[in-house]
C-alpha atoms as a PDB file:
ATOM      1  CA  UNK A   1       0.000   0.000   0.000  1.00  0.00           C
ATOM      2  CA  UNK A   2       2.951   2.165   0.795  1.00  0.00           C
ATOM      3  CA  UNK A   3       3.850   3.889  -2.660  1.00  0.00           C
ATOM      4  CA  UNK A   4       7.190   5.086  -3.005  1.00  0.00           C
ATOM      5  CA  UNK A   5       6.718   6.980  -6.244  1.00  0.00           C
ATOM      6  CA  UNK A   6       4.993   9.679  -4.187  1.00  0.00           C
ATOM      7  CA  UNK A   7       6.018  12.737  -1.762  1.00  0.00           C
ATOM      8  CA  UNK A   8       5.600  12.272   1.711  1.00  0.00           C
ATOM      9  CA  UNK A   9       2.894  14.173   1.891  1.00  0.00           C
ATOM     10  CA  UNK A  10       1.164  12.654  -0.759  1.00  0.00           C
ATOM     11  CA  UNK A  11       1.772   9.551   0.532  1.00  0.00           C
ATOM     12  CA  UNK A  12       0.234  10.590   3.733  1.00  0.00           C
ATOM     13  CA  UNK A  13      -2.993  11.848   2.598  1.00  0.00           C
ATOM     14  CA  UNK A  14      -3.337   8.617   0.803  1.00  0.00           C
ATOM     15  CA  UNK A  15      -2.523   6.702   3.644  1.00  0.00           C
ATOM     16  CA  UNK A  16      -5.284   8.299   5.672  1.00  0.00           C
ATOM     17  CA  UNK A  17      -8.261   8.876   2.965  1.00  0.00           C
ATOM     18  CA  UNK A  18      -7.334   4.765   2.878  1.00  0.00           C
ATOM     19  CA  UNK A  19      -7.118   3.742   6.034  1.00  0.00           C
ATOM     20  CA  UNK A  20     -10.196   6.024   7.960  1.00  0.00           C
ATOM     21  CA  UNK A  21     -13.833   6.213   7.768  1.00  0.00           C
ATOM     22  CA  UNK A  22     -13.021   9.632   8.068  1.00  0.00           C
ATOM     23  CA  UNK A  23     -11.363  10.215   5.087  1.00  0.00           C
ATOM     24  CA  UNK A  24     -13.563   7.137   3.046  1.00  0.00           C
ATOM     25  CA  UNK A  25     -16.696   8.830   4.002  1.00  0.00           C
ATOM     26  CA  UNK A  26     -15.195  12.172   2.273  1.00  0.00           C
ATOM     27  CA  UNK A  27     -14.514  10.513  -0.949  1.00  0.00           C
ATOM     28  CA  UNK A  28     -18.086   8.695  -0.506  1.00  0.00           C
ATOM     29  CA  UNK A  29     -19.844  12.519  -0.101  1.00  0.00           C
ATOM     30  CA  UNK A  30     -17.351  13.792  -2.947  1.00  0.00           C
ATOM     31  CA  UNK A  31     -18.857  11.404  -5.098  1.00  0.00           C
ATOM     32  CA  UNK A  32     -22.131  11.321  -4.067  1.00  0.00           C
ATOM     33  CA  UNK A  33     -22.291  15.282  -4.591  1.00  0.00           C
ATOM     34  CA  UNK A  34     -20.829  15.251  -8.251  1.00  0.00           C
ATOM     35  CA  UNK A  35     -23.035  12.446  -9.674  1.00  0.00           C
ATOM     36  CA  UNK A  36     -25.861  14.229  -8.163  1.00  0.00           C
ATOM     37  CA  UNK A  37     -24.571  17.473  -9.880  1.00  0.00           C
ATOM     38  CA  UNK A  38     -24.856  15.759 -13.024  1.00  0.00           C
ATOM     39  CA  UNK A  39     -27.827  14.157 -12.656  1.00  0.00           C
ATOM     40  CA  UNK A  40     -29.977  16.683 -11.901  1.00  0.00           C
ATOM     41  CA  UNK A  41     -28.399  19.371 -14.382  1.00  0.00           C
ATOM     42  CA  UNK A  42     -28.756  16.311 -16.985  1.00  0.00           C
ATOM     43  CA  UNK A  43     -32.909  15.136 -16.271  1.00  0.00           C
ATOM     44  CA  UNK A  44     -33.814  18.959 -15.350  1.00  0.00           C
ATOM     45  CA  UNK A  45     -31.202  20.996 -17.595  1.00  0.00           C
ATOM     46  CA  UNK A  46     -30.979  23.282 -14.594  1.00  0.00           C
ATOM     47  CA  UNK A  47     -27.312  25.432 -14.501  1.00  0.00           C
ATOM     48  CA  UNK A  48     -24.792  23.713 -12.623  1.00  0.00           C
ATOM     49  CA  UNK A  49     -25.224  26.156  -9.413  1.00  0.00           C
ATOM     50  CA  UNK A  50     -29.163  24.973  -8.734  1.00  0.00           C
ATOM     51  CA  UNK A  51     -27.610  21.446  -9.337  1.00  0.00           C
ATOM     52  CA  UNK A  52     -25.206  22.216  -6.977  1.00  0.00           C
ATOM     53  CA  UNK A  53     -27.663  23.812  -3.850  1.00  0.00           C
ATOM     54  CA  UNK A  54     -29.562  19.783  -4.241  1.00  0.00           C
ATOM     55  CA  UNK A  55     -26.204  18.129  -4.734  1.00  0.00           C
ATOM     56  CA  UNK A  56     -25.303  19.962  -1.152  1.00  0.00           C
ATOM     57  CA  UNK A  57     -28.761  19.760   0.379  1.00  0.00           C
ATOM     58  CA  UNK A  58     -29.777  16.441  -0.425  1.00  0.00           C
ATOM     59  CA  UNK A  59     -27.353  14.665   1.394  1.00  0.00           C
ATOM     60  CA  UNK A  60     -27.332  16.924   4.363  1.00  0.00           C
ATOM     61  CA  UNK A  61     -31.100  15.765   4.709  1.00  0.00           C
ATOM     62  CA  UNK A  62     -30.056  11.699   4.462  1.00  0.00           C
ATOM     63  CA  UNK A  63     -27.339  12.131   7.099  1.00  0.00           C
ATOM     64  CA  UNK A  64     -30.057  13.468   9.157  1.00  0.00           C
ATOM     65  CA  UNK A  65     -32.030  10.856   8.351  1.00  0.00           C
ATOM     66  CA  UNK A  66     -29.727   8.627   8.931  1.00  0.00           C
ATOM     67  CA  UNK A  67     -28.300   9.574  12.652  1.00  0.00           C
ATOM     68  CA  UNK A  68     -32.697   9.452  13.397  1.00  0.00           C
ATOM     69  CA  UNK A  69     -33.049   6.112  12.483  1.00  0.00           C
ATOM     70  CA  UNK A  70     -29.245   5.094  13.719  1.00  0.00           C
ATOM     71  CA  UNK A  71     -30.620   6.283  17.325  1.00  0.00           C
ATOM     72  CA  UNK A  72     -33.646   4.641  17.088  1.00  0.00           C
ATOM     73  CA  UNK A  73     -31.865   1.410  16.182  1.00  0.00           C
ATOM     74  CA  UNK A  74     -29.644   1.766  18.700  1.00  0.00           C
ATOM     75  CA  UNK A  75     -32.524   2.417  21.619  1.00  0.00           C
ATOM     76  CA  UNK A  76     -34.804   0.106  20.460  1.00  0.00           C
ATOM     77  CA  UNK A  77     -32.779  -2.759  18.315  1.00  0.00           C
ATOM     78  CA  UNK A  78     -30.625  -5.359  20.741  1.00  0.00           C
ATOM     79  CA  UNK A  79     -28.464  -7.684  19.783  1.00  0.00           C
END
């Protein structure tokens, strides 16, 4: 995993985007924010700034979403 054709610091950030949910859940969000750029300037031809606002909003929403039902899992859910 360790590449030696890259800087140290290069190497580094690699090494932790890599190796931390941290840093995988960034390039998850990344992602998940420029496909949903495109896909809603492609099916709605709005300009890439109102595809944008969802691309930011939409996923603000789900995490919200998601830490509801993760606490009610966790409060009602045993295993």
């Amino acid at each position: 995993m360790y590449n030696y054709n890259m800087t140290e610091f290069t190497n580094g950030i690699f090494k932790v985007i890599a190796t931390t949910s941290v840093g995988r859940a960034l390039v998850y969000t990344l992602g998940h924010i420029i496909i949903a750029m495109t896909v809603v300037s492609t099916i709605t031809d709005a300009s890439f700034f109102e595809a944008g606002l969802v691309a930011l909003i939409e996923p603000a929403i789900n995490g919200c979403w998601y830490y509801c039902l993760d606490k009610l899992c966790t409060k009602y859910v045993r295993f």
